[in-house]
N, C-alpha and C. Protein backbone atom coordinates (compact mmCIF):
# COMPACT_ATOMS: atom_id res chain seq x y z
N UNK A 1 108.88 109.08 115.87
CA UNK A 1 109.40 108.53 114.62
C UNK A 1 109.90 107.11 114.83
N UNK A 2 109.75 106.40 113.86
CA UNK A 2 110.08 105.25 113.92
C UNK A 2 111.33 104.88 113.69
N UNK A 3 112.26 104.03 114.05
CA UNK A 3 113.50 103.41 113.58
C UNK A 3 114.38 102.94 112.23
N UNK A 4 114.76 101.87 112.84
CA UNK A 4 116.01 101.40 111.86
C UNK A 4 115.51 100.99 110.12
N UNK A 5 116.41 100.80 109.63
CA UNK A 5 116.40 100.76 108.44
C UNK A 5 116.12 99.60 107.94
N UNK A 6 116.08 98.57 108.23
CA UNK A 6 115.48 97.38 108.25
C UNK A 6 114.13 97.00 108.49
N UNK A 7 113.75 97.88 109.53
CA UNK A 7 112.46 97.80 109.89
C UNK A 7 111.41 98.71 108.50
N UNK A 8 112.19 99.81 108.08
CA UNK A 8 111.23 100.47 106.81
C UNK A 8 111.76 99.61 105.87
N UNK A 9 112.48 98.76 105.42
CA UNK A 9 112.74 98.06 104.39
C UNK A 9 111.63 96.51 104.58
N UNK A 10 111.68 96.21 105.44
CA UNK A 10 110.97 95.17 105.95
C UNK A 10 109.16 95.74 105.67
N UNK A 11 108.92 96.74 105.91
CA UNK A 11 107.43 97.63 106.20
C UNK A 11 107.62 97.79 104.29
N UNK A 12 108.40 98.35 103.34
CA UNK A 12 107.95 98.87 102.19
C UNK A 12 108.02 97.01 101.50
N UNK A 13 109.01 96.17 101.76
CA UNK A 13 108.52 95.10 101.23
C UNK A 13 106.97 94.18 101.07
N UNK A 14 106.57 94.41 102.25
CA UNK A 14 105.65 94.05 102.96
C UNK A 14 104.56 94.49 101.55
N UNK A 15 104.05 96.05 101.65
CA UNK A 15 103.49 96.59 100.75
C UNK A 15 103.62 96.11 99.61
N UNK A 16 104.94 96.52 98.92
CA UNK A 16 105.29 95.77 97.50
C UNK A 16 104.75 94.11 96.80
N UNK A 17 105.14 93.46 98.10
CA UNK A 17 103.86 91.81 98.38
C UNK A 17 102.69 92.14 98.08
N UNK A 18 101.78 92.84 98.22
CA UNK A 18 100.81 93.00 97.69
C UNK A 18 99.96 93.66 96.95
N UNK A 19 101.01 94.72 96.23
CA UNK A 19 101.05 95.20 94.62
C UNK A 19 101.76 96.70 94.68
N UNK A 20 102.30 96.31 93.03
CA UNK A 20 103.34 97.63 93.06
C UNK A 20 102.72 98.89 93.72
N UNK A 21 103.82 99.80 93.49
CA UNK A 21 103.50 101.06 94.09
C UNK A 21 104.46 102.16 93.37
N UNK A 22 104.15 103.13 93.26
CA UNK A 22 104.91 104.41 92.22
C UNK A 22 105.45 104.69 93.61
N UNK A 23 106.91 105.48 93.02
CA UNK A 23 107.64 105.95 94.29
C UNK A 23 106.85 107.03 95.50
N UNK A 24 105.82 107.77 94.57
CA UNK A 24 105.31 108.73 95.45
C UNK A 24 103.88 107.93 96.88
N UNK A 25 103.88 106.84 95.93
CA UNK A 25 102.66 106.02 96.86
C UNK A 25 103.34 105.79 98.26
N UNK A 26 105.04 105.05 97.66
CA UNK A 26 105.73 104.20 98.70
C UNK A 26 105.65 105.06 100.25
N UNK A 27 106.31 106.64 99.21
CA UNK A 27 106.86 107.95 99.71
C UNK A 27 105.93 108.10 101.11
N UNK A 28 104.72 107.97 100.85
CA UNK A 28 103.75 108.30 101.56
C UNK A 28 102.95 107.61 102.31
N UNK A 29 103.31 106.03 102.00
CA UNK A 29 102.98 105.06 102.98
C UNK A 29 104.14 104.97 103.98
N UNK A 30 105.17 104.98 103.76
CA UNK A 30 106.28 104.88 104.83
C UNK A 30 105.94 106.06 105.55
N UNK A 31 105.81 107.48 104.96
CA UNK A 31 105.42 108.41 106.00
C UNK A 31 104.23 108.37 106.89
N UNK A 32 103.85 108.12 106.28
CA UNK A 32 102.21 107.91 107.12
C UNK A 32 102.55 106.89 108.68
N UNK A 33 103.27 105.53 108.08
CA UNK A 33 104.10 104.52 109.15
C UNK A 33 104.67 105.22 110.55
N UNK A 34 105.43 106.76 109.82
CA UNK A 34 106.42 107.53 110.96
C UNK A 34 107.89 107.44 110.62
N UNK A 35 107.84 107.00 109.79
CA UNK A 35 109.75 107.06 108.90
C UNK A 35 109.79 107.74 108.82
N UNK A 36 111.06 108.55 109.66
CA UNK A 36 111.78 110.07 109.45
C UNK A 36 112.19 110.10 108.36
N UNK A 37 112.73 111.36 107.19
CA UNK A 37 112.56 111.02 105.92
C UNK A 37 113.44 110.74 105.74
N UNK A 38 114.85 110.90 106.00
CA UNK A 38 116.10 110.38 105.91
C UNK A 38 115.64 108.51 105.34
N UNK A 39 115.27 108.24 106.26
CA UNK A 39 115.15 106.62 106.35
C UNK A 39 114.00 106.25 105.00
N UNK A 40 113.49 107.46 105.01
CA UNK A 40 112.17 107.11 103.80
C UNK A 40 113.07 107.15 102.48
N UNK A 41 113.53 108.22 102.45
CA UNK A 41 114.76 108.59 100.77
C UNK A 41 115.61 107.42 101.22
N UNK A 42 116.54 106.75 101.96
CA UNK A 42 117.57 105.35 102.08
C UNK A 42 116.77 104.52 101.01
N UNK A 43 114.76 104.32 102.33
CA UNK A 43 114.21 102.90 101.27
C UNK A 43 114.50 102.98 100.01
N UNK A 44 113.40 104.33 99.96
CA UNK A 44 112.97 104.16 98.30
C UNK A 44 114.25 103.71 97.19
N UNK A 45 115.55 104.48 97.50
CA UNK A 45 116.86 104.38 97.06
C UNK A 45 117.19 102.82 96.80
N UNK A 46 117.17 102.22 97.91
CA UNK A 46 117.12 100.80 98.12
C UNK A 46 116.25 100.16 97.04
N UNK A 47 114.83 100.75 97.32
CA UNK A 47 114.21 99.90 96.28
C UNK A 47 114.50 99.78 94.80
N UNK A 48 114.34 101.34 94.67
CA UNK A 48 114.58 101.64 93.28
C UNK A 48 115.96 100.74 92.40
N UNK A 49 116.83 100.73 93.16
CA UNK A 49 118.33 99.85 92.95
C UNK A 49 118.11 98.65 92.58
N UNK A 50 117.04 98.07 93.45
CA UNK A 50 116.75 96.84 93.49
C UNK A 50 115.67 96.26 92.00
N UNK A 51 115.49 97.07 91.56
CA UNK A 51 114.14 97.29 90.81
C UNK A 51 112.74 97.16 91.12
N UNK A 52 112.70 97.56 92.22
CA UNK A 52 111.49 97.32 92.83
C UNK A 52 110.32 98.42 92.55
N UNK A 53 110.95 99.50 92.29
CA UNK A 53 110.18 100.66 92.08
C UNK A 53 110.81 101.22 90.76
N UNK A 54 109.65 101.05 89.97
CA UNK A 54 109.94 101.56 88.52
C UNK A 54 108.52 102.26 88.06
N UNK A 55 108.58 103.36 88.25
CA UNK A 55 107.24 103.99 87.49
C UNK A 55 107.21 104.12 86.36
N UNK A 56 108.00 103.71 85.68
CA UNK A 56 108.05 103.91 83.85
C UNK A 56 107.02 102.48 83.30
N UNK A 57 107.30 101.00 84.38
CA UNK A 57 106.78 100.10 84.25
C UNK A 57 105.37 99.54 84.68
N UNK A 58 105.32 100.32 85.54
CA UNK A 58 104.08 100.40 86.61
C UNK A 58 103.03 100.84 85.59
N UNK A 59 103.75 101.92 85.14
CA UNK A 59 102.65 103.11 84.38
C UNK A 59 102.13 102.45 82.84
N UNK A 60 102.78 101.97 82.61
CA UNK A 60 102.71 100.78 81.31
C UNK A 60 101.76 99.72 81.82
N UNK A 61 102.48 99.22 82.99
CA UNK A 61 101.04 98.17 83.55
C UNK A 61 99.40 98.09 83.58
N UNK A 62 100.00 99.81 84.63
CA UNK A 62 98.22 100.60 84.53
C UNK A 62 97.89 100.96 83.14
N UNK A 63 98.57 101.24 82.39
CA UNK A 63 97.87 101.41 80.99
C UNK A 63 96.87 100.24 80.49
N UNK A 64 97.32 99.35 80.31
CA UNK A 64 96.82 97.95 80.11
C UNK A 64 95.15 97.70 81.25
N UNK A 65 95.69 97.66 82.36
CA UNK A 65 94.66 97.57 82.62
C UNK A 65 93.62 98.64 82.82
N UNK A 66 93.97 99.88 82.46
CA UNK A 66 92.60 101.05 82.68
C UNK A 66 92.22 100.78 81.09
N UNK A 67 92.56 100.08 80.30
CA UNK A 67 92.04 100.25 79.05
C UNK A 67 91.39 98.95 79.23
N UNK A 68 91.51 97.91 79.50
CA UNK A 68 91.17 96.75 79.50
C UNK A 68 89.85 96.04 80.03
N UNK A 69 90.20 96.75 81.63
CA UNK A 69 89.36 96.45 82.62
C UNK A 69 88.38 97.60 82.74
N UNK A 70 88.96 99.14 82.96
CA UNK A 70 88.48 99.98 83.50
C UNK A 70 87.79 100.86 82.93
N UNK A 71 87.99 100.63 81.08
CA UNK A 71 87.60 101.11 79.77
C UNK A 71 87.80 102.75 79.97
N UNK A 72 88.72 103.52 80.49
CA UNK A 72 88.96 104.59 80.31
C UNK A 72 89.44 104.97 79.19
N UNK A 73 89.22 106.68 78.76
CA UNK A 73 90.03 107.18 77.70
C UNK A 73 91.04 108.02 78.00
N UNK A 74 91.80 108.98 77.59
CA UNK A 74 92.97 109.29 77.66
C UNK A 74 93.00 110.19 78.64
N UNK A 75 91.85 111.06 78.68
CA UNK A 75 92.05 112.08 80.19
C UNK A 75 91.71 110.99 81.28
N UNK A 76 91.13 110.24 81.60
CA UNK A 76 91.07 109.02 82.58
C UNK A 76 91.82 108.21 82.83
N UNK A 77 93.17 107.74 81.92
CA UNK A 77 93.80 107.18 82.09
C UNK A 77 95.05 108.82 83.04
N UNK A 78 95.52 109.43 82.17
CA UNK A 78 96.08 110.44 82.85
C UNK A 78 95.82 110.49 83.92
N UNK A 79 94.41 110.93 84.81
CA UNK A 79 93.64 111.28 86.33
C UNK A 79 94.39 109.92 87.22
N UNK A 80 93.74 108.47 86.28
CA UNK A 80 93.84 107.15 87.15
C UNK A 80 95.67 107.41 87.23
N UNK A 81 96.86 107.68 86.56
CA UNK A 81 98.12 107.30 86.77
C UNK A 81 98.64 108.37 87.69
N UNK A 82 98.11 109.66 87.77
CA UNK A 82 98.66 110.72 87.98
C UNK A 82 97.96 110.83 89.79
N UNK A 83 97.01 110.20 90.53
CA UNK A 83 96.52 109.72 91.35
C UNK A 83 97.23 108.84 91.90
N UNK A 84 98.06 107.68 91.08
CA UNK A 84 98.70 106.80 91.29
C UNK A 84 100.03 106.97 92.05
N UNK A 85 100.26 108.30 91.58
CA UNK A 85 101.54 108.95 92.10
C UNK A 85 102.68 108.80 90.61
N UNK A 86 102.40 109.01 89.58
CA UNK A 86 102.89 108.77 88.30
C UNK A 86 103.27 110.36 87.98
N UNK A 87 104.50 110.51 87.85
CA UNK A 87 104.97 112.18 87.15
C UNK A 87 104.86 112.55 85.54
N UNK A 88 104.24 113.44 85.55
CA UNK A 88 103.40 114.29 84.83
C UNK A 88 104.50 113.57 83.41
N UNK A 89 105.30 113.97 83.46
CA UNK A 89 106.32 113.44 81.67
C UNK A 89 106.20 111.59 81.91
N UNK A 90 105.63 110.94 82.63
CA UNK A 90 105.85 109.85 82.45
C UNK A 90 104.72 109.04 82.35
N UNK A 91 103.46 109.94 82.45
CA UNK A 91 102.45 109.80 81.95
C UNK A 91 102.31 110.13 80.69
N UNK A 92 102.34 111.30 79.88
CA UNK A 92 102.66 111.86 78.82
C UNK A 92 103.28 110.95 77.56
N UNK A 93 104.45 110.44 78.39
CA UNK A 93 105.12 109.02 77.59
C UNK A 93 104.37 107.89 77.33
N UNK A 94 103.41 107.80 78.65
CA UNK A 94 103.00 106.53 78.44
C UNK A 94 102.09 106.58 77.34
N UNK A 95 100.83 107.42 77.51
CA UNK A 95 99.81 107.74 76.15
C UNK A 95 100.02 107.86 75.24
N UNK A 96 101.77 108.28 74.78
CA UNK A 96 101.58 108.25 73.31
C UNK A 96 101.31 106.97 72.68
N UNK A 97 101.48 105.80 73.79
CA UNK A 97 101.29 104.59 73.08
C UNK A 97 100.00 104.42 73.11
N UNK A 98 99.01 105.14 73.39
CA UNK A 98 97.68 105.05 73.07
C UNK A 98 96.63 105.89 71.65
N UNK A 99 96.55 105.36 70.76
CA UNK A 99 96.40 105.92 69.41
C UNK A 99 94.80 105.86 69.85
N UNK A 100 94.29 106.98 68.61
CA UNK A 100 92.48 107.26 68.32
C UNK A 100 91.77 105.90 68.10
N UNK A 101 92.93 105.04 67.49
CA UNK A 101 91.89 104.09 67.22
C UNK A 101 91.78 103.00 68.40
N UNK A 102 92.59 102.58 69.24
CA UNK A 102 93.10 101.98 70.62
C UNK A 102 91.44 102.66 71.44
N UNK A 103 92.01 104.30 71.49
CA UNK A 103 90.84 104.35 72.23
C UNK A 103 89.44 104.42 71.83
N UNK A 104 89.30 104.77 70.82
CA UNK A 104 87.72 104.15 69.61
C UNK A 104 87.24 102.75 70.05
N UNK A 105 88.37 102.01 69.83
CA UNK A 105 87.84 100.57 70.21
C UNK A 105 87.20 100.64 71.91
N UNK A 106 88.16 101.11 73.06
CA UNK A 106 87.84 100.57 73.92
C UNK A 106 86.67 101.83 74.38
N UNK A 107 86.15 102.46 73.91
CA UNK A 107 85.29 103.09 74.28
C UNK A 107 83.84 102.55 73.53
N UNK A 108 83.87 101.97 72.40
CA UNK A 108 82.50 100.67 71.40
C UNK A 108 82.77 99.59 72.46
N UNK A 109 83.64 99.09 73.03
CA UNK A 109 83.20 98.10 74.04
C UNK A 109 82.26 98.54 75.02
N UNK A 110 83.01 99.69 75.87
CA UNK A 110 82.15 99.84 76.78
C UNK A 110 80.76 100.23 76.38
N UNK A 111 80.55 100.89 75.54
CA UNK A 111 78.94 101.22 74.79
C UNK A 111 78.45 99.86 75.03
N UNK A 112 79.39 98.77 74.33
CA UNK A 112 77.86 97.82 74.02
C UNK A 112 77.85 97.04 75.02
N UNK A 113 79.17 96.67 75.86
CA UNK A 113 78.81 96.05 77.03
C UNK A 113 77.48 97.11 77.95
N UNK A 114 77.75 98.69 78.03
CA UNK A 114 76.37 99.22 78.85
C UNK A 114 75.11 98.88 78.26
N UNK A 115 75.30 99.04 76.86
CA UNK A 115 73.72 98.72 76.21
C UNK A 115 72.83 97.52 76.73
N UNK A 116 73.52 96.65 77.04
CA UNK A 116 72.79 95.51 77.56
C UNK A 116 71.78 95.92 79.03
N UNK A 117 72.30 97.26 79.57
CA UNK A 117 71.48 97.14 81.26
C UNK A 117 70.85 98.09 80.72
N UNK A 118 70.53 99.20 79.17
CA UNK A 118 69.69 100.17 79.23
C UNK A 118 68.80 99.99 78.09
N UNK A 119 68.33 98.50 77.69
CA UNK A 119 67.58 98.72 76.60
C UNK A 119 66.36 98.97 77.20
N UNK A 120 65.55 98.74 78.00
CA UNK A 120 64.71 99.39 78.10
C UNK A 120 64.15 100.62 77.92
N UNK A 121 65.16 101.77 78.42
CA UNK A 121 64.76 102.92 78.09
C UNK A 121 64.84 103.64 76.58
N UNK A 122 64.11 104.37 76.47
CA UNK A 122 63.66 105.52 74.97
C UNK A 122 65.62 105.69 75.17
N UNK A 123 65.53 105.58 73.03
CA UNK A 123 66.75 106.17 72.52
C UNK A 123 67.57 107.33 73.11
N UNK A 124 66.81 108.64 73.30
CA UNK A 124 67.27 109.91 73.54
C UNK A 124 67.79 109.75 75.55
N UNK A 125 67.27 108.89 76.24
CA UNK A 125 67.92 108.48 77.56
C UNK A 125 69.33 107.82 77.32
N UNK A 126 69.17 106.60 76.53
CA UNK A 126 70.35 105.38 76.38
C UNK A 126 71.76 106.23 75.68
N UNK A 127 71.16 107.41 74.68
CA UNK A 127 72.06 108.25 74.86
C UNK A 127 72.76 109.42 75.58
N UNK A 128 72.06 109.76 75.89
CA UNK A 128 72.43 110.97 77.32
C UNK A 128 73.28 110.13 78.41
N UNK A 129 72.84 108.75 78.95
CA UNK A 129 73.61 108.31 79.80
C UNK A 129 75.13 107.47 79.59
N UNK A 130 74.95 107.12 78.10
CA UNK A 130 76.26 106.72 77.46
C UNK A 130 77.05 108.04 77.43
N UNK A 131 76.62 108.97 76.80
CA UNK A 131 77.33 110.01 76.83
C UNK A 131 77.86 110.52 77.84
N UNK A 132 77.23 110.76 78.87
CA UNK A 132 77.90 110.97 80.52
C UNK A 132 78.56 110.27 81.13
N UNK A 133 78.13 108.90 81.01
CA UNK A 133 79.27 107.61 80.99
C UNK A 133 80.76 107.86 80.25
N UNK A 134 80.68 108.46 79.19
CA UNK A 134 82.23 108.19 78.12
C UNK A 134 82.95 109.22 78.73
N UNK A 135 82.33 110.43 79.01
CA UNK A 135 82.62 111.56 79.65
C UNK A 135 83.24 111.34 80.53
N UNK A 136 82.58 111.12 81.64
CA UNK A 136 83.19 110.80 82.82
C UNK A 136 84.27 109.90 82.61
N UNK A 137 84.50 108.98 82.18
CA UNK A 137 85.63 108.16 82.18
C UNK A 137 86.87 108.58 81.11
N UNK A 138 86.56 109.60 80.93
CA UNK A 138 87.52 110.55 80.13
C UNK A 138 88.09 110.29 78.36
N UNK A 139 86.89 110.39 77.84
CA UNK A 139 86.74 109.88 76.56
C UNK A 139 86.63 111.47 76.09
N UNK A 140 87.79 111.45 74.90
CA UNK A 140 87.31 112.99 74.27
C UNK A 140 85.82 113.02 73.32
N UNK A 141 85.50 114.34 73.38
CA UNK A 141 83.87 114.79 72.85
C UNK A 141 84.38 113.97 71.25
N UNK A 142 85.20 113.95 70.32
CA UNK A 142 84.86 113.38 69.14
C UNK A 142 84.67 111.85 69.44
N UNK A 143 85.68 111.00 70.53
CA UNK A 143 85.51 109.54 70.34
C UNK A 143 84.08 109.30 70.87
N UNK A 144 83.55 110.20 72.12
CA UNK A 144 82.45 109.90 72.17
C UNK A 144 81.42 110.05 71.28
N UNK A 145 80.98 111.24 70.47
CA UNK A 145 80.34 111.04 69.23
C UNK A 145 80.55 110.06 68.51
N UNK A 146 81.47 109.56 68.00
CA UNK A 146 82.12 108.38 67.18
C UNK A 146 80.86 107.44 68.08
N UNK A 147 81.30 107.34 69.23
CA UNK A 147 80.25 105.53 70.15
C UNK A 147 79.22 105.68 70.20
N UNK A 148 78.34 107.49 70.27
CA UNK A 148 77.44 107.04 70.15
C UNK A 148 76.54 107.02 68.90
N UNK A 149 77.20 107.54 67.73
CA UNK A 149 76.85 106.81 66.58
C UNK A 149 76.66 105.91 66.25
N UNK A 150 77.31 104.86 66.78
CA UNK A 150 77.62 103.55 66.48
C UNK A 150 76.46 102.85 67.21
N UNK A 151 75.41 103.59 67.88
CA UNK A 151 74.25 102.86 68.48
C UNK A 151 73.10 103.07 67.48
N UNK A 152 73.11 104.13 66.62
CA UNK A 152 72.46 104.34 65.91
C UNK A 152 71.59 103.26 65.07
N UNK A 153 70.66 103.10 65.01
CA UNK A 153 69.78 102.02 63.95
C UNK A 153 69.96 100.78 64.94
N UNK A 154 70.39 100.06 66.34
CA UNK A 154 70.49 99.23 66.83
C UNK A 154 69.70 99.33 67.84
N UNK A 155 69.01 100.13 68.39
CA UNK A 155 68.20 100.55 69.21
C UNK A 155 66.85 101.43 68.60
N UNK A 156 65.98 101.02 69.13
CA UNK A 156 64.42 102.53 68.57
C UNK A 156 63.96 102.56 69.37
């Protein structure tokens, strides 16, 4: 096991430099390090005080960008925060700020940004693979119907 308390404060800063982390990430990078846990519960304590570790904010962050960047829908955003090390009610919180129509929109982006790499193929493909696409990234069965309607008459 590893040492003083300075030295895991020094090791979780380090991390934090190069992007947040939910307490359970920290939890588990300091362990992984060899911080006896005593010294692991001090950091996190430390941090948290400090405001360094806030999963209420983090989780708001990742919201933004799994909708933005990563075009997930609401079970995907859940998987991506809850992976993150994000607790189950504070995920829950976070989505309610995500409405049908929030995710409607960012699921017609991703459609038409994909449409561009599948016009080639026959209609009944460009849909099967959008559809497995929305799926997978955790789009419920109505928003996905909703997107791929919306290809309808733009493709033959």
């Amino acid at each position: 096991m590893k040492g003083s308390p300075a030295e895991a404060k020094r090791y979780a800063l380090k991390l934090i430099h190069y992007r947040f982390r939910s307490e359970k990430e920290m939890m588990q990078r300091l362990k992984r390090k060899g911080f006896d846990n005593n010294l692991i519960h001090s950091t996190i304590e430390y941090l948290k005080n400090a405001g360094l570790i806030r999963d209420e904010i983090l989780a708001s962050e990742l919201l933004e960008t799994t909708i933005e960047n990563k075009h997930l829908g609401r079970r995907g955003i859940a998987l991506f925060l809850s992976h993150r090390g994000i607790k189950q009610d504070t995920i829950t919180k976070t989505l309610s700020g995500v409405s049908e129509d929030i995710e409607k929109d960012t699921a017609l982006r991703l459609v038409e940004k994909k449409l561009k790499t599948l016009k080639q193929y026959p209609q009944h493909v460009i849909k099967r693979r959008l559809w497995g696409m929305l799926q997978r990234r955790g789009f419920s069965t109505y928003i996905t119907n909703i997107a791929i309607k919306s290809i309808e008459g733009k493709e033959s």
